[in-house]
C-alpha atoms as a PDB file:
ATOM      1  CA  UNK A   1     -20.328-101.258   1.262  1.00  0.00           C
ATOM      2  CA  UNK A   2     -22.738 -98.067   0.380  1.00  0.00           C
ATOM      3  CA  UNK A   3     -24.750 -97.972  -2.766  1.00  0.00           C
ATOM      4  CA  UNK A   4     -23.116 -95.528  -5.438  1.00  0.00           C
ATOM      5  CA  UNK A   5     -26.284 -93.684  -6.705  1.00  0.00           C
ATOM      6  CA  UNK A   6     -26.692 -93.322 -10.452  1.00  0.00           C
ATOM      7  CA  UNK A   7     -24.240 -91.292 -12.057  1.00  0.00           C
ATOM      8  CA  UNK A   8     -25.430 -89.180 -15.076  1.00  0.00           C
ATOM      9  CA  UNK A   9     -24.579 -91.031 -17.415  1.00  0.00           C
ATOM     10  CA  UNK A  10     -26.626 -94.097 -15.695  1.00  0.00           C
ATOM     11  CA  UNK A  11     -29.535 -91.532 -15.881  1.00  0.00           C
ATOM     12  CA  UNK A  12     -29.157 -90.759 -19.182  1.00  0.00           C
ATOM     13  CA  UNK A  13     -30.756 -94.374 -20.317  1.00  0.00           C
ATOM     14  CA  UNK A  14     -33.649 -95.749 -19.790  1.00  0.00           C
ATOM     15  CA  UNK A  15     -34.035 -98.746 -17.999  1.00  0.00           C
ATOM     16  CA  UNK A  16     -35.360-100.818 -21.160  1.00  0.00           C
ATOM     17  CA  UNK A  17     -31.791 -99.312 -22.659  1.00  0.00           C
ATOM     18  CA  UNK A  18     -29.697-100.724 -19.622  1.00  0.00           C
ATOM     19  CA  UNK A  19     -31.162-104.058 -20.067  1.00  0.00           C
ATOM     20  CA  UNK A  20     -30.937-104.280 -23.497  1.00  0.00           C
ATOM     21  CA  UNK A  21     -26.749-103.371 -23.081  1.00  0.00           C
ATOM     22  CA  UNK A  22     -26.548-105.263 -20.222  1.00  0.00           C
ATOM     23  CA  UNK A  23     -28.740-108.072 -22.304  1.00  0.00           C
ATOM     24  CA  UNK A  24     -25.803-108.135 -25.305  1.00  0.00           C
ATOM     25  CA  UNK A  25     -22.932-107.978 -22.778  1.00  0.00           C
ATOM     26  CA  UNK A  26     -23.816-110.638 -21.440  1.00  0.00           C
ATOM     27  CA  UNK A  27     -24.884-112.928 -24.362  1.00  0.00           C
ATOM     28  CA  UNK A  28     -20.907-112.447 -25.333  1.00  0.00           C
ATOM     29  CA  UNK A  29     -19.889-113.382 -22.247  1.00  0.00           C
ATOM     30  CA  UNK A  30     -21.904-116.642 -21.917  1.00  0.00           C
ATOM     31  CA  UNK A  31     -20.478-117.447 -25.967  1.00  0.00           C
ATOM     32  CA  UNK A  32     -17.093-117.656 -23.896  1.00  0.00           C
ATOM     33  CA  UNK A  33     -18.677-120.056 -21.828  1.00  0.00           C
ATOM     34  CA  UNK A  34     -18.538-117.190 -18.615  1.00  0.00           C
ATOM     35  CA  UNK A  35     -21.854-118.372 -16.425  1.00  0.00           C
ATOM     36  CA  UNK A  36     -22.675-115.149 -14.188  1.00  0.00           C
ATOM     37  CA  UNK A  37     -23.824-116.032 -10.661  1.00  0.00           C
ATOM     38  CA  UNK A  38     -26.959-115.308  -9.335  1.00  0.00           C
ATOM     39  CA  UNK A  39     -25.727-112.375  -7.261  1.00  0.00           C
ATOM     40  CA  UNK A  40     -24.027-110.658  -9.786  1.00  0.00           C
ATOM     41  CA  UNK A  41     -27.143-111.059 -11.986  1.00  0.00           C
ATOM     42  CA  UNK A  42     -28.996-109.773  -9.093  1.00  0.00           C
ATOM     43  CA  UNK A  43     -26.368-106.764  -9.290  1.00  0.00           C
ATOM     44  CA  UNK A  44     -27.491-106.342 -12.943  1.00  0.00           C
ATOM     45  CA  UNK A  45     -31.076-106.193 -11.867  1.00  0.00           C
ATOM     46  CA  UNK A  46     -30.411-103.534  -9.343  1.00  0.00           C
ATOM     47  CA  UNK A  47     -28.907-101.661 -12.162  1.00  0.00           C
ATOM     48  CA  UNK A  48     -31.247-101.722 -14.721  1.00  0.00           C
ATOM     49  CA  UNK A  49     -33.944-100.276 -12.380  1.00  0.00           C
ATOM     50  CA  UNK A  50     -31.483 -97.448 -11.465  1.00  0.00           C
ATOM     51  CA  UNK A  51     -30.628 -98.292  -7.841  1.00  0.00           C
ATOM     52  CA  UNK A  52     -26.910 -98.845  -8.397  1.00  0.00           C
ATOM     53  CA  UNK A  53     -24.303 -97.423 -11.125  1.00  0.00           C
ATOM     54  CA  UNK A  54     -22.935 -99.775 -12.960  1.00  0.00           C
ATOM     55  CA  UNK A  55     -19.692 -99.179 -10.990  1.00  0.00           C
ATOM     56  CA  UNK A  56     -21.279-100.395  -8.007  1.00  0.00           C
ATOM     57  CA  UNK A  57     -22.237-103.798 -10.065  1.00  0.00           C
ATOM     58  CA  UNK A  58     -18.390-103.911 -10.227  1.00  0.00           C
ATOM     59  CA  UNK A  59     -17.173-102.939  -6.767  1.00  0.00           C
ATOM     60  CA  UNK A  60     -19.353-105.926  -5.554  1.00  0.00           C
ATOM     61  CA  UNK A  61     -18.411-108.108  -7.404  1.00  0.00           C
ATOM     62  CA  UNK A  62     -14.896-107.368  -6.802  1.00  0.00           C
ATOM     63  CA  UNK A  63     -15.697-107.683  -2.922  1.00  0.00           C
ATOM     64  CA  UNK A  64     -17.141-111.208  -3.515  1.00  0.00           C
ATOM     65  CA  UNK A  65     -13.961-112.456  -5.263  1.00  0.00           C
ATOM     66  CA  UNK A  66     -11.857-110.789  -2.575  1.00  0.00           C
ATOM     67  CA  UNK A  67     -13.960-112.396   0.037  1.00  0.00           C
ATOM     68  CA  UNK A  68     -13.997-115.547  -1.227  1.00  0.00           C
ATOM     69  CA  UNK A  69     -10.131-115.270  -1.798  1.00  0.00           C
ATOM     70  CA  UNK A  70      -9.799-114.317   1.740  1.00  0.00           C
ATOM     71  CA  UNK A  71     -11.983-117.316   2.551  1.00  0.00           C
ATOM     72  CA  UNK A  72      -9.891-119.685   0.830  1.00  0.00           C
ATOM     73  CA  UNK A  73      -6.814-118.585   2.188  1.00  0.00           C
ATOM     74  CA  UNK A  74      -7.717-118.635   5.448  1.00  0.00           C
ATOM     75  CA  UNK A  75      -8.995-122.710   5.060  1.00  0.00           C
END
């Protein structure tokens, strides 16, 4: 799967912004007891130093889950 460049938006923060969003979303997902796997924090990371857009952090993750569906079905 190709990396989605940066869209404007993306560009628009800095990265010390994009961690500190990405910081607070995920504080209030871990309060609803969500744990975020090391690749998808990996994801984040990729992210907040501009590599990816942040719709890339959800197309992979989204591929995971569908892998590992297709994984699990096929056991």
């Amino acid at each position: 799967m190709p990396d989605t460049v940066a869209t404007p938006q993306d560009a628009a923060e800095t990265a010390a912004e994009r961690r500190a969003h990405l910081d607070q979303a995920l504080a209030s997902t871990r309060l609803e007891g969500h744990v975020p796997t090391p690749e998808f924090l990996s994801d984040c990371e990729d992210y907040i130093a501009g590599r990816i857009a942040r719709e890339e952090i959800l197309a992979r993750e989204v591929e995971r889950v569908l892998g590992t569906k297709r994984a699990a079905d096929a056991a």
